[in-house]
N, C-alpha and C. Protein backbone atom coordinates (compact mmCIF):
# COMPACT_ATOMS: atom_id res chain seq x y z
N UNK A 1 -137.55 -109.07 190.86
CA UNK A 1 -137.94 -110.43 190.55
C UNK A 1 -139.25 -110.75 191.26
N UNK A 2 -140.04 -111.86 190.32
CA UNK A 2 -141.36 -112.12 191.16
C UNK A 2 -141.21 -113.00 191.83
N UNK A 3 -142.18 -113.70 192.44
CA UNK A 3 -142.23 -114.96 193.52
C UNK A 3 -142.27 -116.43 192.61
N UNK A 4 -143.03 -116.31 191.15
CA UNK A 4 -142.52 -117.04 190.23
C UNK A 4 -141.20 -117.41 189.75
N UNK A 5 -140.37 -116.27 189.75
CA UNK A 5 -139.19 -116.65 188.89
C UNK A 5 -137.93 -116.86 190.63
N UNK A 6 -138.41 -116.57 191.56
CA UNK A 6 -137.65 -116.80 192.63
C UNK A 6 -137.78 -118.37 192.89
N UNK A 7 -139.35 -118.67 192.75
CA UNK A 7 -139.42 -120.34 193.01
C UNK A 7 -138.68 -121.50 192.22
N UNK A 8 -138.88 -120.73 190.65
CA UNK A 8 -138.21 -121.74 189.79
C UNK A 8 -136.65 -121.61 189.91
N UNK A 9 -135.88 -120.74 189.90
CA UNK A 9 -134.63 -120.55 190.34
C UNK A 9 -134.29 -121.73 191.54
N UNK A 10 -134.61 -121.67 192.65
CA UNK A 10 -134.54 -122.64 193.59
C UNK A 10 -135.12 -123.43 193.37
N UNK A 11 -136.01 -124.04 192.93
CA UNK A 11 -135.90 -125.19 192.22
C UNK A 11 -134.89 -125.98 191.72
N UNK A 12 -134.66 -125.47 190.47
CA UNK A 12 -133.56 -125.77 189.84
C UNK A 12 -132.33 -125.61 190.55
N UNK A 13 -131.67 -125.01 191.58
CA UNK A 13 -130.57 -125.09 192.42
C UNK A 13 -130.65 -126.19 193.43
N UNK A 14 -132.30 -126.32 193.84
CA UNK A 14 -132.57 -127.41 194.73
C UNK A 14 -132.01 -128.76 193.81
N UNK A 15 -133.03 -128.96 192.59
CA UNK A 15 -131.99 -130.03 191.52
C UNK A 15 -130.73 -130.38 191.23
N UNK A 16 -129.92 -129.26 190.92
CA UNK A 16 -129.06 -129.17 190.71
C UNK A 16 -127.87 -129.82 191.79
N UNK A 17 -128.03 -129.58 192.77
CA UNK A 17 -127.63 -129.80 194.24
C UNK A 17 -127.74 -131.10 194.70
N UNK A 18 -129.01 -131.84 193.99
CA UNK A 18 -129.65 -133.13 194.48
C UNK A 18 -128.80 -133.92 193.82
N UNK A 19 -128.54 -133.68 192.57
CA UNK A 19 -127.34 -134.45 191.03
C UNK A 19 -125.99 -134.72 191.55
N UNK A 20 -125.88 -133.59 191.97
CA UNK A 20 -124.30 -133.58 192.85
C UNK A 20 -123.93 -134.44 193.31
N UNK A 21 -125.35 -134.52 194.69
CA UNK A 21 -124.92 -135.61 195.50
C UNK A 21 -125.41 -136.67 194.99
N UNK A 22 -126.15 -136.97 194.16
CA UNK A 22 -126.39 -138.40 194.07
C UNK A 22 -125.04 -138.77 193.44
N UNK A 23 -124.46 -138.04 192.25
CA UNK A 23 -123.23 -138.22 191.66
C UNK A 23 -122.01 -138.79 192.12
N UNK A 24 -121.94 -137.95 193.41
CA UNK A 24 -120.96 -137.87 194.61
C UNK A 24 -120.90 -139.19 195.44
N UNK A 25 -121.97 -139.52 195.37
CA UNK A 25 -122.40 -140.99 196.15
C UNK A 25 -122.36 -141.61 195.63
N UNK A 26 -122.63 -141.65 194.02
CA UNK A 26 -122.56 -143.17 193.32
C UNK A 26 -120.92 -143.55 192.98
N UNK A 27 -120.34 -142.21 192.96
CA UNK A 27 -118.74 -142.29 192.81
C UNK A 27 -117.68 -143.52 194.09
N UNK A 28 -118.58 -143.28 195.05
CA UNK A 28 -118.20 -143.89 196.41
C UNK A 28 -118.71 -145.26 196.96
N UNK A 29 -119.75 -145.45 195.99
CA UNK A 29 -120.43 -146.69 196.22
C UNK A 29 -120.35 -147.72 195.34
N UNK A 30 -120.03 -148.90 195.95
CA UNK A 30 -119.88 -150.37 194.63
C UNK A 30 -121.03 -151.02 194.39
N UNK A 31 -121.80 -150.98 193.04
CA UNK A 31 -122.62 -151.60 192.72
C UNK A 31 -122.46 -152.75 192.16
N UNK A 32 -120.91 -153.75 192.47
CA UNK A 32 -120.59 -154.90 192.02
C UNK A 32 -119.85 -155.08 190.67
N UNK A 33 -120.72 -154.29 189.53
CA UNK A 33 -119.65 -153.78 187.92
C UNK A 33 -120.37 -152.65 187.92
N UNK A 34 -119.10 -152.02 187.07
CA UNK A 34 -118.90 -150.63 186.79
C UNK A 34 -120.08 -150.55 185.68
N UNK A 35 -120.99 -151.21 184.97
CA UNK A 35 -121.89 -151.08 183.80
C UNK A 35 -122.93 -150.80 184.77
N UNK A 36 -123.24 -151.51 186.12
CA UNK A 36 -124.64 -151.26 186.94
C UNK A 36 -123.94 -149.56 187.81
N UNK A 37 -122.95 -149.43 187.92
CA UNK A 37 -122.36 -147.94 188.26
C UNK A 37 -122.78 -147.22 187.22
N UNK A 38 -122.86 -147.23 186.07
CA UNK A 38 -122.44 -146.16 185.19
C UNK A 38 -123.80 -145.98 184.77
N UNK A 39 -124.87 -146.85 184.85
CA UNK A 39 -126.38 -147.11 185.01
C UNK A 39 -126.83 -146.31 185.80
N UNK A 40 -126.70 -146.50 186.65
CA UNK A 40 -127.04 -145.53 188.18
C UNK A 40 -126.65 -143.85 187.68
N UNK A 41 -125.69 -143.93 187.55
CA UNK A 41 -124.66 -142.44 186.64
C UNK A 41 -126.06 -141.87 186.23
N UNK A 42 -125.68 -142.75 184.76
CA UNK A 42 -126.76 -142.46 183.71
C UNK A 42 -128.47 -141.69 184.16
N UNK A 43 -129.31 -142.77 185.20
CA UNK A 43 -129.90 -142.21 185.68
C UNK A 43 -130.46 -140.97 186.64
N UNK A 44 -129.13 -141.10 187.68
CA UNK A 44 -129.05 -139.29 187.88
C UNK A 44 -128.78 -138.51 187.71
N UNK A 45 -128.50 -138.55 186.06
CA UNK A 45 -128.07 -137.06 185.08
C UNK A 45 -129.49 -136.81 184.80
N UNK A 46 -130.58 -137.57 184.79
CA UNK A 46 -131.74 -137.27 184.03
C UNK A 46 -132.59 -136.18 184.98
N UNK A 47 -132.55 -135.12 184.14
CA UNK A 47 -133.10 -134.05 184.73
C UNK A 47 -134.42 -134.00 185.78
N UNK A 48 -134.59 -133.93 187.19
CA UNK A 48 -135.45 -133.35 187.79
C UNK A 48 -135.18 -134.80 188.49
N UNK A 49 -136.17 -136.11 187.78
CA UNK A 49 -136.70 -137.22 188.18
C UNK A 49 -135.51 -137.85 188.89
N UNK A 50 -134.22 -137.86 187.56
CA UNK A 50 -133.20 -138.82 188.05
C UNK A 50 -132.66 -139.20 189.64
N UNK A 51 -132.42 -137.94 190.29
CA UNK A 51 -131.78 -137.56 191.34
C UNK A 51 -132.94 -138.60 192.27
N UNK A 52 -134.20 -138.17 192.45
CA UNK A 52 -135.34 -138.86 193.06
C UNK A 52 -135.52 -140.47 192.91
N UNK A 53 -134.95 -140.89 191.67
CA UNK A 53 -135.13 -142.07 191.00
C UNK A 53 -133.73 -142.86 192.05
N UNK A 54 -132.61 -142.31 191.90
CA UNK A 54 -132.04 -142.47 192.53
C UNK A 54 -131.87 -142.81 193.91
N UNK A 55 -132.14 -141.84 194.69
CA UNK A 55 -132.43 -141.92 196.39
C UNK A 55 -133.26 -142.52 196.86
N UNK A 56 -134.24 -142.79 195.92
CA UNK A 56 -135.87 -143.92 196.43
C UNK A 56 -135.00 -145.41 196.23
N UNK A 57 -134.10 -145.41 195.20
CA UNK A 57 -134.04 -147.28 194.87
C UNK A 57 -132.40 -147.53 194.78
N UNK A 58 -131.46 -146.93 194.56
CA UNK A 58 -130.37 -147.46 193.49
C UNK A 58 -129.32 -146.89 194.91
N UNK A 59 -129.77 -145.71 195.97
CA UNK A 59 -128.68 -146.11 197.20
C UNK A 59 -128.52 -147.19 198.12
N UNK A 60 -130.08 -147.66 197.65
CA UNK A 60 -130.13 -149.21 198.30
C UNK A 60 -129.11 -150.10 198.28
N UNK A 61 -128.84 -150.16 196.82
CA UNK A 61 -128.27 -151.59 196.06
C UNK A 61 -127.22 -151.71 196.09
N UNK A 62 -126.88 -150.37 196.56
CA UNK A 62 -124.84 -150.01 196.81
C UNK A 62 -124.10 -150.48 198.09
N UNK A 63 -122.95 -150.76 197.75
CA UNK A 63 -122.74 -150.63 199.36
C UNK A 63 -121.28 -149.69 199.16
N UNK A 64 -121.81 -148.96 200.35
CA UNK A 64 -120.47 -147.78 200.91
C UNK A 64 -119.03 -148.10 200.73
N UNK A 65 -118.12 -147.75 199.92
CA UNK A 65 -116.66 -148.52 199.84
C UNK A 65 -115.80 -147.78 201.17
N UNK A 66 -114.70 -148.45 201.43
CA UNK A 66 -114.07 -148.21 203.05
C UNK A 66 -113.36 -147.15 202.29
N UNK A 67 -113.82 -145.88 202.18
CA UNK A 67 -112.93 -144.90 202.01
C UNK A 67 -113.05 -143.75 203.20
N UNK A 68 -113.11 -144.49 204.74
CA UNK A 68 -112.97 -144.04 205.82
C UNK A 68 -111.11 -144.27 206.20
N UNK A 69 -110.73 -143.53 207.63
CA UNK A 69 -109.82 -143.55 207.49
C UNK A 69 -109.89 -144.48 208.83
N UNK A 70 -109.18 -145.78 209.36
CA UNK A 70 -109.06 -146.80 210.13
C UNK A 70 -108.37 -146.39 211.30
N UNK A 71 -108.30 -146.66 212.41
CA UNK A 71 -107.35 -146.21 213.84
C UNK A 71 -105.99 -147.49 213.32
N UNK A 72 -106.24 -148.28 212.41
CA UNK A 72 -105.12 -149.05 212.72
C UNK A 72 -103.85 -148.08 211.10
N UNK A 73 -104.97 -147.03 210.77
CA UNK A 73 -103.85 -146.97 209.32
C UNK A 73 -103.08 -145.44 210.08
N UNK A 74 -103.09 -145.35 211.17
CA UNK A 74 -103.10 -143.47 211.72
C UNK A 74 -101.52 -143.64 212.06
């Protein structure tokens, strides 16, 4: 393999990886209704940009749901 087709490979795993988590995070985060959730969704399926589009503006707007575990629930 060349140094071309090694870069784009990781690339695209670097992407790929980025989707995940934005995915992973928007699953966990309340954006108030599920239509501004599924918005957010929508936008970090979009190849390359989405993920970026994402992490610059839309983890802002979320807030973290208590799916920690409490000393009073142990």
């Amino acid at each position: 393999m060349d140094t071309f087709t090694i870069v784009v490979i990781g690339t695209g795993v670097l992407f790929f990886l980025l989707t995940c988590w934005a995915i992973i995070d928007i699953a966990y985060r309340d954006f108030g209704t599920m239509k501004k959730k599924a918005i957010w969704g929508f936008i970090a399926l979009i190849p390359f940009i989405g993920p970026i589009i994402y992490f610059s503006m839309g983890i802002k707007r979320g807030d973290k749901t208590g799916h920690t575990v409490s000393k009073e629930s142990k």
